[in-house]
Protein backbone atom coordinates (compact mmCIF):
# COMPACT_ATOMS: atom_id res chain seq x y z
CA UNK A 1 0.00 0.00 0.00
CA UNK A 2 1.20 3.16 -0.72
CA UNK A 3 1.60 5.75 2.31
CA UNK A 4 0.10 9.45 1.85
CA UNK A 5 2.69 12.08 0.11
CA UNK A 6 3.18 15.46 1.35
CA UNK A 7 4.84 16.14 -2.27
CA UNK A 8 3.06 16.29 -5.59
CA UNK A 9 3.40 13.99 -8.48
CA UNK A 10 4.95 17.03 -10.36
CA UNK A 11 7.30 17.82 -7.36
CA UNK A 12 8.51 14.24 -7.52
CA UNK A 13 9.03 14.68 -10.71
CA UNK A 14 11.05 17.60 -10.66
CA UNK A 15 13.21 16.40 -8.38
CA UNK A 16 14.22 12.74 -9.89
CA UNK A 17 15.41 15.28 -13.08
CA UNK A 18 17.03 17.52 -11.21
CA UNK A 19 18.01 16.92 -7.91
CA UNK A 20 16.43 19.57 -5.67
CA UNK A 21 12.98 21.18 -5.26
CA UNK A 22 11.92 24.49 -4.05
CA UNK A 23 9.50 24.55 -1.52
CA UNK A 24 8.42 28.09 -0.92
CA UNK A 25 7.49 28.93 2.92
CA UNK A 26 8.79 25.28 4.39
CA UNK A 27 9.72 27.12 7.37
CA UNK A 28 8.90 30.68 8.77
CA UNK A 29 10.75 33.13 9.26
CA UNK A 30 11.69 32.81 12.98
CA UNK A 31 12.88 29.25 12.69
CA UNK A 32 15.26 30.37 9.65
CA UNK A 33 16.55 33.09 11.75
CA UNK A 34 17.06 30.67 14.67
CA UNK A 35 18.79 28.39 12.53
CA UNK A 36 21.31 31.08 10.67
CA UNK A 37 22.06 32.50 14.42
CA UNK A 38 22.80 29.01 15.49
CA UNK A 39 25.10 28.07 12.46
CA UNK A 40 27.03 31.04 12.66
CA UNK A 41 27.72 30.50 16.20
CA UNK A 42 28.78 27.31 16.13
CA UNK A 43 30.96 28.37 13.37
CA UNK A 44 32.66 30.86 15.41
CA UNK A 45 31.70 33.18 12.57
CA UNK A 46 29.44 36.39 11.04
CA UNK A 47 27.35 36.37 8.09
CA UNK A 48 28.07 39.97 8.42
CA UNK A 49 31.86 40.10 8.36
CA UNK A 50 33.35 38.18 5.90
CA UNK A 51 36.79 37.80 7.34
CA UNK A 52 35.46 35.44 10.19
CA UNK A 53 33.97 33.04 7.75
CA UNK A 54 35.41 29.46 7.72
CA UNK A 55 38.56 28.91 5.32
CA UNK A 56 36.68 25.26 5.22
CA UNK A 57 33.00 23.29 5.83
CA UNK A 58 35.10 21.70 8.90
CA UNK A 59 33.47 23.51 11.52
CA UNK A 60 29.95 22.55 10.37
CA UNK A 61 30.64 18.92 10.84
CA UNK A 62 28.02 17.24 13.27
CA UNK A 63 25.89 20.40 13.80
CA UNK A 64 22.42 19.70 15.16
CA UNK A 65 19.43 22.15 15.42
CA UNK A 66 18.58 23.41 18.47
CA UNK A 67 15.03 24.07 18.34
CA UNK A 68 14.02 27.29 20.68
């Protein structure tokens, strides 16, 4: 039996051709913002000053969400 799809037959579609979909308004606002403030910590970085960004992805590595 097939299980319910949150995606559309198009969206599936789109992304077995290409690789990616766009899904306008997945999250809102306040949950991006959360996220980018948490990434950029944890990076030890700005998004704002350029010359603190990471040289490499390295400091990413096992990041986890932190949901407020």
């Amino acid at each position: 039996m097939d299980s319910p799809s949150l995606l559309s037959d198009g969206q599936f579609e789109h992304f077995k051709t290409h690789g990616y979909l766009i899904l306008e308004n997945f999250f809102d606002e306040a949950s991006l913002h959360n996220w980018r403030e948490q990434l950029w910590s944890k990076m030890g970085s700005s998004l704002e000053t350029t010359e603190t960004w990471p040289k490499d992805d390295s400091s990413i590595h096992r990041y986890e969400y932190d949901p407020p």
